[in-house]
PDB file of N, CA and C in Angstrom:
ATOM      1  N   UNK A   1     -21.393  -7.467 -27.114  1.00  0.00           N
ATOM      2  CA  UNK A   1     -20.288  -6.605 -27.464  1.00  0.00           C
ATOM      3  C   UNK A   1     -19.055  -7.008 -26.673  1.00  0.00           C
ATOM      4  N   UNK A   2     -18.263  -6.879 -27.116  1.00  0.00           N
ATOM      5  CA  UNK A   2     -16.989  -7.256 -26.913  1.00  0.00           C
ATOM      6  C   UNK A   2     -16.149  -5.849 -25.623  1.00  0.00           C
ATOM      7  N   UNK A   3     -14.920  -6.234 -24.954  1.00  0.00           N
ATOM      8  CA  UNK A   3     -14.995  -5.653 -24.269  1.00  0.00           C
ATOM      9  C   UNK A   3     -13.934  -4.248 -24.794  1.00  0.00           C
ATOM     10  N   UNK A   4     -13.625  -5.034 -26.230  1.00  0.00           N
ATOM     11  CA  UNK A   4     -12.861  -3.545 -26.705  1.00  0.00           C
ATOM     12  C   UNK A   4     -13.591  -2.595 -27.592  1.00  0.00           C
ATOM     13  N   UNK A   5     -14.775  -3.271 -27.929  1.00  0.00           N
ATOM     14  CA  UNK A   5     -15.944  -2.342 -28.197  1.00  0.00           C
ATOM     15  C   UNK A   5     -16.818  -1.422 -26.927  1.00  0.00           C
ATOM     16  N   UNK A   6     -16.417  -1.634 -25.696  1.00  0.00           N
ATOM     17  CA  UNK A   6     -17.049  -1.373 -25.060  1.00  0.00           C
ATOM     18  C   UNK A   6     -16.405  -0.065 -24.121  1.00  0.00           C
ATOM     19  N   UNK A   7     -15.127   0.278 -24.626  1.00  0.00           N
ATOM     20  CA  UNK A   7     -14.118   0.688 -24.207  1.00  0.00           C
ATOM     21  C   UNK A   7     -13.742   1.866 -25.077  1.00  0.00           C
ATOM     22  N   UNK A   8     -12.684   2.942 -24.146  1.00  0.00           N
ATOM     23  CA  UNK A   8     -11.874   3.704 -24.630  1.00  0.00           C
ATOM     24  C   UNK A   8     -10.212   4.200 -23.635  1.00  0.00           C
ATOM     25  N   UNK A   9      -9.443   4.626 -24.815  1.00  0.00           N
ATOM     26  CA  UNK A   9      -8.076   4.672 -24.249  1.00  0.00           C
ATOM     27  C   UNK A   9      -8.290   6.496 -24.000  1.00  0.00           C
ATOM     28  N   UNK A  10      -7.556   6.896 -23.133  1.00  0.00           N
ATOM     29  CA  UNK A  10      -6.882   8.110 -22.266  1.00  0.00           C
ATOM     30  C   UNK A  10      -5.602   7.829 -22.445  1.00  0.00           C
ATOM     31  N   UNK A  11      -4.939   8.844 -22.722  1.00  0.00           N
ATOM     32  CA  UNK A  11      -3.419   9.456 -22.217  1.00  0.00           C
ATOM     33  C   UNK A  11      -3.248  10.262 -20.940  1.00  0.00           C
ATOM     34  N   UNK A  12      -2.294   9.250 -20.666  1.00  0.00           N
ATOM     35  CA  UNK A  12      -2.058  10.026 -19.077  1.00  0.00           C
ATOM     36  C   UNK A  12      -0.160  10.150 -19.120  1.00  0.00           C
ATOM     37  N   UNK A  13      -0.173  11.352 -18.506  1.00  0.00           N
ATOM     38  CA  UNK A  13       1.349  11.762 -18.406  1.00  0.00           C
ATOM     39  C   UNK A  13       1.481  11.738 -17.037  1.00  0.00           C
ATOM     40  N   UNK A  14       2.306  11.608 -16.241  1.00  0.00           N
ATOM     41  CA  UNK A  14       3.450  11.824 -14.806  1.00  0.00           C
ATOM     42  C   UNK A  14       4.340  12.964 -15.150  1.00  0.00           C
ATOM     43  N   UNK A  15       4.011  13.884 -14.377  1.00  0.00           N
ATOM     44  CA  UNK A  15       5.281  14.924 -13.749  1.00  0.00           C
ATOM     45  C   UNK A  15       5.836  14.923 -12.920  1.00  0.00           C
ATOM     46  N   UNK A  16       6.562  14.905 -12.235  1.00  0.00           N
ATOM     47  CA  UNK A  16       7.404  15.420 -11.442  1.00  0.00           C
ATOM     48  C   UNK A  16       6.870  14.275  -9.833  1.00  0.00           C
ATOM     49  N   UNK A  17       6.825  14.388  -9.023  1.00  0.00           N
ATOM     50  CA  UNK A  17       6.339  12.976  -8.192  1.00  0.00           C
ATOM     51  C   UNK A  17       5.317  12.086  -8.450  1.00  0.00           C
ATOM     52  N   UNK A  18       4.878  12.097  -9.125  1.00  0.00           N
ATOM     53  CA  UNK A  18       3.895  11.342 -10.055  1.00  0.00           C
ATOM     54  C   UNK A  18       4.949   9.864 -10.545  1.00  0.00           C
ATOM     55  N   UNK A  19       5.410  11.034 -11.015  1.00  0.00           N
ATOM     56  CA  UNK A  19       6.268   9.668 -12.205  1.00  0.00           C
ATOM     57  C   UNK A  19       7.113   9.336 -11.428  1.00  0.00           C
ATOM     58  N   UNK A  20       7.565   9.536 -10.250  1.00  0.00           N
ATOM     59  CA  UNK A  20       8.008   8.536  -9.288  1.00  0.00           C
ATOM     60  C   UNK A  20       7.384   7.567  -9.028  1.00  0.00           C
ATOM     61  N   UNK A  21       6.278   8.170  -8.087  1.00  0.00           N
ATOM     62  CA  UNK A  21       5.455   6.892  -7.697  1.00  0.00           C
ATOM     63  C   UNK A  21       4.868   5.593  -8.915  1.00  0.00           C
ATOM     64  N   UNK A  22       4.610   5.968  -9.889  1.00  0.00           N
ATOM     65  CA  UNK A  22       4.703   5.531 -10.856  1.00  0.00           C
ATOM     66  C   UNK A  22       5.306   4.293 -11.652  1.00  0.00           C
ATOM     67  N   UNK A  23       6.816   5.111 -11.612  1.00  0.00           N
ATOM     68  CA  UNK A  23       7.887   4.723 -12.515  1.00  0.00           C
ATOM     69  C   UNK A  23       7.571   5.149 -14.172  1.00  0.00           C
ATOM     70  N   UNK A  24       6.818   5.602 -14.368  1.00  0.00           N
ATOM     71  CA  UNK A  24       6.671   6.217 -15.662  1.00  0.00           C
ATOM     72  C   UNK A  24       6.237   7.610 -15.974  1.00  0.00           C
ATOM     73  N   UNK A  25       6.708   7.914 -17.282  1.00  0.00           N
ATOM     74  CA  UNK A  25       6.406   9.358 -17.619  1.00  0.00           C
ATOM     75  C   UNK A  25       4.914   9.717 -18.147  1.00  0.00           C
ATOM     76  N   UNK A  26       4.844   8.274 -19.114  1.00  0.00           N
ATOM     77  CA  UNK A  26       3.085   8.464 -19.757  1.00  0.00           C
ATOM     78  C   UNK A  26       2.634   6.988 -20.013  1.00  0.00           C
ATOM     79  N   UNK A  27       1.398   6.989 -19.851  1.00  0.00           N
ATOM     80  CA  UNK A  27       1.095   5.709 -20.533  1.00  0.00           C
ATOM     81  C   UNK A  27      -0.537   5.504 -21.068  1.00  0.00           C
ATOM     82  N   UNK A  28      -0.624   4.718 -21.605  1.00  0.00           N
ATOM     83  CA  UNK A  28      -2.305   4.815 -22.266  1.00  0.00           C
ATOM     84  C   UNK A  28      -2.901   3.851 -21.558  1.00  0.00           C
ATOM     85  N   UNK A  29      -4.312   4.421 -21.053  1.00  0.00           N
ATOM     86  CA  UNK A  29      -4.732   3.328 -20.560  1.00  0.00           C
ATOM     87  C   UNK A  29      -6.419   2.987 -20.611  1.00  0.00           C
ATOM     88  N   UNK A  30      -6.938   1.699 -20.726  1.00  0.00           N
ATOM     89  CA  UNK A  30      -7.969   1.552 -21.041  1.00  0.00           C
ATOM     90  C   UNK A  30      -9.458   1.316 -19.989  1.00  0.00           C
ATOM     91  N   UNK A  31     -10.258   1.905 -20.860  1.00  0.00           N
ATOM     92  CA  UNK A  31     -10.947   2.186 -19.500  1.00  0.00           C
ATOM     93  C   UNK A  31     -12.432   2.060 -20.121  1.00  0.00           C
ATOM     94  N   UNK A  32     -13.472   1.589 -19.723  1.00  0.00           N
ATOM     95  CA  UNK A  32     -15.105   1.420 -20.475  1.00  0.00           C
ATOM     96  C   UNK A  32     -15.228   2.449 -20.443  1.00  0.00           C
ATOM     97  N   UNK A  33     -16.135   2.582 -21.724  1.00  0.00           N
ATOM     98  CA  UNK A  33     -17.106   3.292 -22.063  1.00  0.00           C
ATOM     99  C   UNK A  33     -17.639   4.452 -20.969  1.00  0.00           C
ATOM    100  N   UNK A  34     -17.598   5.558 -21.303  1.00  0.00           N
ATOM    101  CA  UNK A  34     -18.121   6.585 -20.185  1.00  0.00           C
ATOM    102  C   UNK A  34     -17.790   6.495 -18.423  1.00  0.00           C
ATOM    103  N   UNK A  35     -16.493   5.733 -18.681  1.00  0.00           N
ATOM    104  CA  UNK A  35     -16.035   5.886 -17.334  1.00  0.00           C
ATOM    105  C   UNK A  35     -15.635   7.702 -17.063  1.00  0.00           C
ATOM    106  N   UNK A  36     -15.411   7.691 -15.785  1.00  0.00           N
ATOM    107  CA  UNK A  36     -15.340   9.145 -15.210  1.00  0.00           C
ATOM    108  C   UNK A  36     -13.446   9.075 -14.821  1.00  0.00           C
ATOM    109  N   UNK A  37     -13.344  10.854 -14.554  1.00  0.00           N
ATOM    110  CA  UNK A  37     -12.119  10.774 -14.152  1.00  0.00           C
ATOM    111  C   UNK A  37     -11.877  10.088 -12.803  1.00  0.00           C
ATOM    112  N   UNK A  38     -13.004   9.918 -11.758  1.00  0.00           N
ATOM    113  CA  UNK A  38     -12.726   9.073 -10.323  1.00  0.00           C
ATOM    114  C   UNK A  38     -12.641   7.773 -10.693  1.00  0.00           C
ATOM    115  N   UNK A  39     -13.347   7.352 -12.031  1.00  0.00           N
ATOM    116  CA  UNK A  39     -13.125   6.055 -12.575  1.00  0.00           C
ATOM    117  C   UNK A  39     -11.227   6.007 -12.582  1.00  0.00           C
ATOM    118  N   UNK A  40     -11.070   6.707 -13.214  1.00  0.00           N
ATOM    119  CA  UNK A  40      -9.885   6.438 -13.700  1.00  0.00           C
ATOM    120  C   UNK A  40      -8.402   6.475 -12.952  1.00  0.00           C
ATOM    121  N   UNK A  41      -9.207   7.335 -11.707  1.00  0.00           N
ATOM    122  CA  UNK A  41      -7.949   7.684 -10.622  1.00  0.00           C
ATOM    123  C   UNK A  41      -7.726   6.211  -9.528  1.00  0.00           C
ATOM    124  N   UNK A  42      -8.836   6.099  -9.394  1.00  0.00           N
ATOM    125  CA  UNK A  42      -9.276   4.378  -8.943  1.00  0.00           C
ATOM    126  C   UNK A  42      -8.715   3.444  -9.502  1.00  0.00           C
ATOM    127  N   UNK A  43      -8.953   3.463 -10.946  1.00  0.00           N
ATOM    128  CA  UNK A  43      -8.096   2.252 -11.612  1.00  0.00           C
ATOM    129  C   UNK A  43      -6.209   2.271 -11.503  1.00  0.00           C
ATOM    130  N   UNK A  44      -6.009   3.899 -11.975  1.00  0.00           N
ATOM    131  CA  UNK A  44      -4.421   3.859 -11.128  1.00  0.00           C
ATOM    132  C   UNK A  44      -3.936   3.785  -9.980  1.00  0.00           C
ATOM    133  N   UNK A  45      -4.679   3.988  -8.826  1.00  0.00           N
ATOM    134  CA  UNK A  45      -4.636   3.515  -7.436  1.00  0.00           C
ATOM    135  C   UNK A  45      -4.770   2.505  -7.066  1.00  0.00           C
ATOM    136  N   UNK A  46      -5.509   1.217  -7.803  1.00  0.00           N
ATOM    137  CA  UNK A  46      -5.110  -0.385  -7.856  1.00  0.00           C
ATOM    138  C   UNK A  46      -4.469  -0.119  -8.261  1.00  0.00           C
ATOM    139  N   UNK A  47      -3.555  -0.199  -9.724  1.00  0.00           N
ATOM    140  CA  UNK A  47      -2.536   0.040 -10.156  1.00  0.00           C
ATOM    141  C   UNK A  47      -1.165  -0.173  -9.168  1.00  0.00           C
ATOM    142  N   UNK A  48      -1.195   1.752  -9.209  1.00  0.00           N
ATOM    143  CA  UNK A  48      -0.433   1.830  -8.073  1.00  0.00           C
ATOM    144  C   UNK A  48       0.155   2.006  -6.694  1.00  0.00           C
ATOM    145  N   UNK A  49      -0.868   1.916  -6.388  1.00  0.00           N
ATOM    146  CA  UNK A  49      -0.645   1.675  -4.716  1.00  0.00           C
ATOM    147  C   UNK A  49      -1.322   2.843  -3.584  1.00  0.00           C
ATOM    148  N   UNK A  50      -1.330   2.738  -2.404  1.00  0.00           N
ATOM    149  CA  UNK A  50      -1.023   3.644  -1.925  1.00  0.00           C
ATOM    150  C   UNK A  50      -0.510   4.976  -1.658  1.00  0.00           C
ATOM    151  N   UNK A  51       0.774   4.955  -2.240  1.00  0.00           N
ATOM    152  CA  UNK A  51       1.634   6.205  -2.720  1.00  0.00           C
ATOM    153  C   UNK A  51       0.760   6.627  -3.281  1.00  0.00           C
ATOM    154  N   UNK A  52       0.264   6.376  -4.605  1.00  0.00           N
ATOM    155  CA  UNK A  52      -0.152   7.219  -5.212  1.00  0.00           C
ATOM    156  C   UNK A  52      -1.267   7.797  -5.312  1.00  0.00           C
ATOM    157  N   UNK A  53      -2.401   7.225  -4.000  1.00  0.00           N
ATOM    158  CA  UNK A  53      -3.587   7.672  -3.655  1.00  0.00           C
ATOM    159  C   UNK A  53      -2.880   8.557  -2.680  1.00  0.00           C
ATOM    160  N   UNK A  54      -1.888   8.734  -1.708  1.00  0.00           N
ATOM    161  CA  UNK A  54      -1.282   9.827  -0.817  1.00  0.00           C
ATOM    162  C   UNK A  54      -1.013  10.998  -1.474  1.00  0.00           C
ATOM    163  N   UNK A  55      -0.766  10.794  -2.753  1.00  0.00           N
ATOM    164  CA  UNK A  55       0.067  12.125  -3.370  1.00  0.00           C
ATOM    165  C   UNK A  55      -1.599  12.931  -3.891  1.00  0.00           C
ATOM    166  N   UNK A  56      -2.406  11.566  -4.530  1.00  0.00           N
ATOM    167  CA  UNK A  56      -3.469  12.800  -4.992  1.00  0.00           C
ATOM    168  C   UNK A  56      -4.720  13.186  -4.048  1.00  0.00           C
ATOM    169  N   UNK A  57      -4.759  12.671  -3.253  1.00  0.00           N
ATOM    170  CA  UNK A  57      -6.139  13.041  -1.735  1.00  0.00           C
ATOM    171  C   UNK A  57      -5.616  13.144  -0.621  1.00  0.00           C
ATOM    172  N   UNK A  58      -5.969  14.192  -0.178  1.00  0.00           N
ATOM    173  CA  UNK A  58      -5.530  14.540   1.335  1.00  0.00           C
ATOM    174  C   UNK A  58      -6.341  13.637   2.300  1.00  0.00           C
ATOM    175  N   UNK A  59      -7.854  13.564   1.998  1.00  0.00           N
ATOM    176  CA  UNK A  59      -8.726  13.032   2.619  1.00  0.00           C
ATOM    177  C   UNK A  59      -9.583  12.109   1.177  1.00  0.00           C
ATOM    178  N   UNK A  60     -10.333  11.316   1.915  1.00  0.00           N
ATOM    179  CA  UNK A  60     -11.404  10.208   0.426  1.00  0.00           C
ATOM    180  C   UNK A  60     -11.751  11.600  -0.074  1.00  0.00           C
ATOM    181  N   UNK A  61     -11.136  11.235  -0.704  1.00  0.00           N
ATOM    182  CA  UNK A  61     -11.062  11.872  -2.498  1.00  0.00           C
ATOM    183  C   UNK A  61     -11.951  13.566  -2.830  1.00  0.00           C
ATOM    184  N   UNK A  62     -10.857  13.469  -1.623  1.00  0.00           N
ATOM    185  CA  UNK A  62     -10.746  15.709  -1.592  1.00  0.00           C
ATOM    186  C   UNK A  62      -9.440  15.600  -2.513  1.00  0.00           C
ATOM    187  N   UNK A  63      -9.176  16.482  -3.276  1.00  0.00           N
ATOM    188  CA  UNK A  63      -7.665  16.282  -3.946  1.00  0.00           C
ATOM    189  C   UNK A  63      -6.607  17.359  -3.471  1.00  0.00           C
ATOM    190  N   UNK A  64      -6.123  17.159  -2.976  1.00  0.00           N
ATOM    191  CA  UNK A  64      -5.164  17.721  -2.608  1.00  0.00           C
ATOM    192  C   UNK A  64      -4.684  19.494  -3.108  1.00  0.00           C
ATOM    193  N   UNK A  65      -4.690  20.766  -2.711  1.00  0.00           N
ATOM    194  CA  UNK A  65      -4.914  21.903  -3.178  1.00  0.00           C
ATOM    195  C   UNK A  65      -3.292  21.958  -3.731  1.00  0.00           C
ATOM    196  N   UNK A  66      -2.497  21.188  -3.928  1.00  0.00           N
ATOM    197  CA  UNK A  66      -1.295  21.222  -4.540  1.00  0.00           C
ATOM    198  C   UNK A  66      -1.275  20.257  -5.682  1.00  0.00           C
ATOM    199  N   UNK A  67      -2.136  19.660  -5.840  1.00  0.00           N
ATOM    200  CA  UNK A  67      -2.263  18.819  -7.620  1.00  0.00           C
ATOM    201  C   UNK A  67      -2.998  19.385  -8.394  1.00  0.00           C
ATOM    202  N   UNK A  68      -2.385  19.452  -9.561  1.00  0.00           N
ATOM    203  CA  UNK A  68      -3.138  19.946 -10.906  1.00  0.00           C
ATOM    204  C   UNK A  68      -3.089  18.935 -11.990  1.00  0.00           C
ATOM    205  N   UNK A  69      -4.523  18.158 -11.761  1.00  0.00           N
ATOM    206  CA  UNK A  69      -4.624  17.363 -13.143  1.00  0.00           C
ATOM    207  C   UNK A  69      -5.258  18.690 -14.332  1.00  0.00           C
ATOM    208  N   UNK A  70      -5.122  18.108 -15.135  1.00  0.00           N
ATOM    209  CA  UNK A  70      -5.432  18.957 -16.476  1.00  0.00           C
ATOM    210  C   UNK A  70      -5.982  17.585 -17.409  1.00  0.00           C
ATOM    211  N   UNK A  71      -7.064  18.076 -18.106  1.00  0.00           N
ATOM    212  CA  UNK A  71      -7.481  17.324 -19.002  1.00  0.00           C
ATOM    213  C   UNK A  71      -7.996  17.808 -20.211  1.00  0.00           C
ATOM    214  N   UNK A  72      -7.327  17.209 -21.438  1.00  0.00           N
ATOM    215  CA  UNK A  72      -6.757  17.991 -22.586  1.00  0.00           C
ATOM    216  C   UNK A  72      -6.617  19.397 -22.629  1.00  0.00           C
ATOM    217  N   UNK A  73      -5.621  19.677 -21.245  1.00  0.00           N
ATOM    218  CA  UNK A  73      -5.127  20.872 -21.225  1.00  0.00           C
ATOM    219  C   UNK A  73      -5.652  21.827 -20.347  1.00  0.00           C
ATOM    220  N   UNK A  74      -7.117  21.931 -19.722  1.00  0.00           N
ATOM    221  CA  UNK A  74      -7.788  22.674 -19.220  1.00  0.00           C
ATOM    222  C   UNK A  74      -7.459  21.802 -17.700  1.00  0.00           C
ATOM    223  N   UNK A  75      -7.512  22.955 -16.760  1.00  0.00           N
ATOM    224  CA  UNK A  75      -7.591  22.412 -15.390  1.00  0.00           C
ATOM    225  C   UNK A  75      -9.058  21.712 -14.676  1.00  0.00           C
ATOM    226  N   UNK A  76      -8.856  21.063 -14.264  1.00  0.00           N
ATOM    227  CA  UNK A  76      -9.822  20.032 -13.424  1.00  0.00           C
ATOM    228  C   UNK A  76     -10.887  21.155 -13.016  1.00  0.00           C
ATOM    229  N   UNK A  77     -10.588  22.100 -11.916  1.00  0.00           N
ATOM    230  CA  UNK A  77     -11.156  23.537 -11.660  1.00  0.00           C
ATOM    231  C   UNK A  77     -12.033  24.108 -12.234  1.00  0.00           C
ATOM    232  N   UNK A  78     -11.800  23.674 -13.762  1.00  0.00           N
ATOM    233  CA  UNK A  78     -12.650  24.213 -14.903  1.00  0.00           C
ATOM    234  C   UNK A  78     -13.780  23.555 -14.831  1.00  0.00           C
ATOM    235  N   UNK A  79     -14.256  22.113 -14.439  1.00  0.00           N
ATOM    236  CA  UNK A  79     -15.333  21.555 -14.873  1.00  0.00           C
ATOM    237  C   UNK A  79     -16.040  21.641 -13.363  1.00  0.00           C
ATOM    238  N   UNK A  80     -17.207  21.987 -13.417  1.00  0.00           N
ATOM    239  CA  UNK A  80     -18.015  21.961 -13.073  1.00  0.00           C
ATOM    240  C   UNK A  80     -18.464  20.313 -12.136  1.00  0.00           C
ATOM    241  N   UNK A  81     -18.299  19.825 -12.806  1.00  0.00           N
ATOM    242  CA  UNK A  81     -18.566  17.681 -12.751  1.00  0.00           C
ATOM    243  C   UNK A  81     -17.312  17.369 -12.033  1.00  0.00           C
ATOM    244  N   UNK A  82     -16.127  18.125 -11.768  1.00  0.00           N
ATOM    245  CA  UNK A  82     -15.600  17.742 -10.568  1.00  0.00           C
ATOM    246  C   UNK A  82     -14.903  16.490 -10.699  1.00  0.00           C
ATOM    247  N   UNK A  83     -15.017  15.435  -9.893  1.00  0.00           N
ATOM    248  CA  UNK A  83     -14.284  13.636 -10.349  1.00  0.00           C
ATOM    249  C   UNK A  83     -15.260  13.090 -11.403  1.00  0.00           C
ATOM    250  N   UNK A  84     -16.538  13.587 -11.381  1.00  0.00           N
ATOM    251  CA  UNK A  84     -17.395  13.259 -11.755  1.00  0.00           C
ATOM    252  C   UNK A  84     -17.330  13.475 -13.668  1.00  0.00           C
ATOM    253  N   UNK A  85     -16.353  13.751 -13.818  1.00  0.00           N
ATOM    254  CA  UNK A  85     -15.860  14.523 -15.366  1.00  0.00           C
ATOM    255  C   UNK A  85     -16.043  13.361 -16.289  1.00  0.00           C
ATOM    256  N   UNK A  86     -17.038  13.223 -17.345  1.00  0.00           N
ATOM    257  CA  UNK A  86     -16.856  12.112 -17.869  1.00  0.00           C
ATOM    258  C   UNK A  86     -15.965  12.328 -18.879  1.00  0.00           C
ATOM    259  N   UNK A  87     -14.880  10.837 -19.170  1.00  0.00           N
ATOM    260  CA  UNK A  87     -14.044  11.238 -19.981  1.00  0.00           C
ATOM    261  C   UNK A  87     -14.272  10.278 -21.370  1.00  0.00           C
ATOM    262  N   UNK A  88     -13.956  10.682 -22.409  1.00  0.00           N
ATOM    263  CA  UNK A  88     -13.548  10.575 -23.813  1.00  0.00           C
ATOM    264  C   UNK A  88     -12.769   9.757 -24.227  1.00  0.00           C
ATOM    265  N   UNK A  89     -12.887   8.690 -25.601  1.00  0.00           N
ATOM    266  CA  UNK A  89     -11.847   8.369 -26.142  1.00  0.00           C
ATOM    267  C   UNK A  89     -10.662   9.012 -26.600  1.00  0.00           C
ATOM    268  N   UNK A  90      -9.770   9.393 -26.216  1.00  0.00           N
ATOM    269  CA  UNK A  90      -8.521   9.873 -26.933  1.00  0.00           C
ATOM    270  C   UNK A  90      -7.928  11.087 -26.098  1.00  0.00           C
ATOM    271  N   UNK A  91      -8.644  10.697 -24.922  1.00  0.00           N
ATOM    272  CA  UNK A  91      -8.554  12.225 -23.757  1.00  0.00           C
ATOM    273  C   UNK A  91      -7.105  12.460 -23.678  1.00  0.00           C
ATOM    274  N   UNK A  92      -6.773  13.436 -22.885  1.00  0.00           N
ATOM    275  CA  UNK A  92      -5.037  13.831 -22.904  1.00  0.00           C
ATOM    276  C   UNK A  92      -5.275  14.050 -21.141  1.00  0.00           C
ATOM    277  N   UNK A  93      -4.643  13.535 -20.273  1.00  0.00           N
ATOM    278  CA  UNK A  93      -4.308  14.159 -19.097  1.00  0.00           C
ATOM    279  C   UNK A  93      -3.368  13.965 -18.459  1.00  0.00           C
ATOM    280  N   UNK A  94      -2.908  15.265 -17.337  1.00  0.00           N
ATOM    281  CA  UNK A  94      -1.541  15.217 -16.834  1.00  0.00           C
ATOM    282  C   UNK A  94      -1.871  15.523 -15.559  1.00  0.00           C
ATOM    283  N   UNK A  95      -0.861  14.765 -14.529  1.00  0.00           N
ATOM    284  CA  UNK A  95      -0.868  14.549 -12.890  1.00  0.00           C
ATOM    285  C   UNK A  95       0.397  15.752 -12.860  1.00  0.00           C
ATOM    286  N   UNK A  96       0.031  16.588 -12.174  1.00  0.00           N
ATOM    287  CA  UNK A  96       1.283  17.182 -11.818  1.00  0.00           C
ATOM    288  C   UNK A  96       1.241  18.168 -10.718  1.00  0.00           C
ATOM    289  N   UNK A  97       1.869  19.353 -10.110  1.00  0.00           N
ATOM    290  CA  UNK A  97       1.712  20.587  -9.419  1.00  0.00           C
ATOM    291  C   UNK A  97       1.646  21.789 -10.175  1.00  0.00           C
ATOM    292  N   UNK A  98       1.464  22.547  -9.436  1.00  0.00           N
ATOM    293  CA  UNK A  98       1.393  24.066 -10.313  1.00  0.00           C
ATOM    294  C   UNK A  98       2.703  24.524 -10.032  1.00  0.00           C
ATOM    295  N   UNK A  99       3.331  25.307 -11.742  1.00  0.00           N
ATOM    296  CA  UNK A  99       4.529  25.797 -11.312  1.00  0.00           C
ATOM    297  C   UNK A  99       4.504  27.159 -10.565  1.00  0.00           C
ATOM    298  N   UNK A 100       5.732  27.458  -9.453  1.00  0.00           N
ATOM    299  CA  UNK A 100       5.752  28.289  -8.631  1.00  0.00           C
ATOM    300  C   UNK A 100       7.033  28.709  -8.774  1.00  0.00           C
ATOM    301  N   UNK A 101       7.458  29.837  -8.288  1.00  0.00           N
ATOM    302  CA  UNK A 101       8.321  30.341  -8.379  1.00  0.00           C
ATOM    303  C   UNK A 101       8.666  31.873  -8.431  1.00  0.00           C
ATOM    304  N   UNK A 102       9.658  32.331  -8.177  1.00  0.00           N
ATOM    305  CA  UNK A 102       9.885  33.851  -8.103  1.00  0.00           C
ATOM    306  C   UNK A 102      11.054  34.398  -8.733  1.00  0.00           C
TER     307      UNK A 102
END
Protein backbone atom coordinates (compact mmCIF):
# COMPACT_ATOMS: atom_id res chain seq x y z
CA UNK A 1 0.00 0.00 0.00
CA UNK A 2 0.99 3.14 -0.87
CA UNK A 3 1.62 5.84 1.55
CA UNK A 4 -1.49 7.91 0.55
CA UNK A 5 -3.50 4.93 1.02
CA UNK A 6 -2.19 4.59 4.21
CA UNK A 7 -3.05 7.98 5.37
CA UNK A 8 -5.50 10.68 6.38
CA UNK A 9 -5.81 14.61 6.28
CA UNK A 10 -7.03 16.79 9.59
CA UNK A 11 -7.86 20.41 9.57
CA UNK A 12 -6.15 22.38 11.86
CA UNK A 13 -6.87 26.13 12.56
CA UNK A 14 -4.45 28.78 14.67
CA UNK A 15 -5.99 31.35 16.93
CA UNK A 16 -4.75 33.89 18.37
CA UNK A 17 -0.81 32.92 19.47
CA UNK A 18 -0.92 29.92 17.72
CA UNK A 19 -1.00 31.50 14.47
CA UNK A 20 1.85 33.45 15.43
CA UNK A 21 4.03 30.92 16.22
CA UNK A 22 2.93 29.38 13.25
CA UNK A 23 2.56 32.01 10.70
CA UNK A 24 -0.69 30.60 9.67
CA UNK A 25 -4.35 30.65 10.29
CA UNK A 26 -5.23 26.90 9.03
CA UNK A 27 -3.76 24.30 7.25
CA UNK A 28 -4.38 20.54 6.31
CA UNK A 29 -2.23 18.19 7.25
CA UNK A 30 -1.35 14.63 6.62
CA UNK A 31 -0.93 12.14 8.92
CA UNK A 32 -1.17 7.81 8.81
CA UNK A 33 -3.70 5.99 9.36
CA UNK A 34 -4.96 6.00 13.08
CA UNK A 35 -2.47 8.35 14.17
CA UNK A 36 -3.47 10.05 17.60
CA UNK A 37 -3.86 13.66 18.56
CA UNK A 38 -0.07 13.38 20.44
CA UNK A 39 0.68 12.00 16.99
CA UNK A 40 -0.22 15.02 15.56
CA UNK A 41 0.96 17.66 18.09
CA UNK A 42 4.49 16.00 17.58
CA UNK A 43 4.36 16.25 13.98
CA UNK A 44 3.63 20.20 14.38
CA UNK A 45 6.32 20.55 16.92
CA UNK A 46 8.94 19.23 14.27
CA UNK A 47 7.21 21.41 12.19
CA UNK A 48 7.33 24.16 14.29
CA UNK A 49 9.66 24.49 16.70
CA UNK A 50 10.02 25.00 20.08
CA UNK A 51 7.69 27.94 20.42
CA UNK A 52 5.21 26.00 19.71
CA UNK A 53 5.76 23.05 22.03
CA UNK A 54 6.12 26.19 24.86
CA UNK A 55 2.76 27.52 24.09
CA UNK A 56 1.04 23.97 24.26
CA UNK A 57 2.91 22.00 27.49
CA UNK A 58 3.85 23.41 30.52
CA UNK A 59 5.70 20.25 31.34
CA UNK A 60 6.25 16.72 28.65
CA UNK A 61 3.08 16.89 27.48
CA UNK A 62 0.82 18.12 30.48
CA UNK A 63 -1.04 20.81 28.32
CA UNK A 64 -1.13 23.74 29.55
CA UNK A 65 -4.63 24.73 31.71
CA UNK A 66 -4.87 27.85 29.34
CA UNK A 67 -5.15 25.91 25.83
CA UNK A 68 -8.21 24.73 24.37
CA UNK A 69 -7.82 22.40 21.50
CA UNK A 70 -11.25 21.37 20.28
CA UNK A 71 -11.78 18.64 17.95
CA UNK A 72 -14.63 18.86 15.56
CA UNK A 73 -15.81 21.25 17.95
CA UNK A 74 -15.94 19.39 21.25
CA UNK A 75 -13.20 20.18 23.82
CA UNK A 76 -10.21 17.88 24.34
CA UNK A 77 -11.72 17.60 28.19
CA UNK A 78 -14.43 15.75 26.64
CA UNK A 79 -12.53 12.62 25.68
CA UNK A 80 -11.75 10.43 27.96
CA UNK A 81 -8.36 9.08 25.63
CA UNK A 82 -6.84 12.33 26.49
CA UNK A 83 -3.57 12.80 23.71
CA UNK A 84 -4.34 9.49 23.26
CA UNK A 85 -7.62 10.61 21.02
CA UNK A 86 -7.51 8.73 17.93
CA UNK A 87 -8.14 10.91 15.10
CA UNK A 88 -10.16 10.60 11.76
CA UNK A 89 -9.99 11.40 8.22
CA UNK A 90 -11.50 14.78 7.72
CA UNK A 91 -11.16 15.76 11.53
CA UNK A 92 -11.65 19.62 12.25
CA UNK A 93 -9.35 21.04 15.05
CA UNK A 94 -8.53 24.31 16.64
CA UNK A 95 -5.39 25.49 18.92
CA UNK A 96 -6.56 28.28 20.81
CA UNK A 97 -7.51 29.79 24.60
CA UNK A 98 -10.71 30.04 26.23
CA UNK A 99 -12.54 33.24 25.77
CA UNK A 100 -12.58 35.39 28.98
CA UNK A 101 -13.85 38.32 29.79
CA UNK A 102 -16.23 40.59 31.80
Amino acid sequence: MSLVEDSMNVSVRYLVNFSMVTGKKNEDILLREGATLRDLIDQLIEKYGASLKKEIFAKAYEIRPHVLILINGRSLDQFKEGLQLALANGDSLIFTFPVTGG
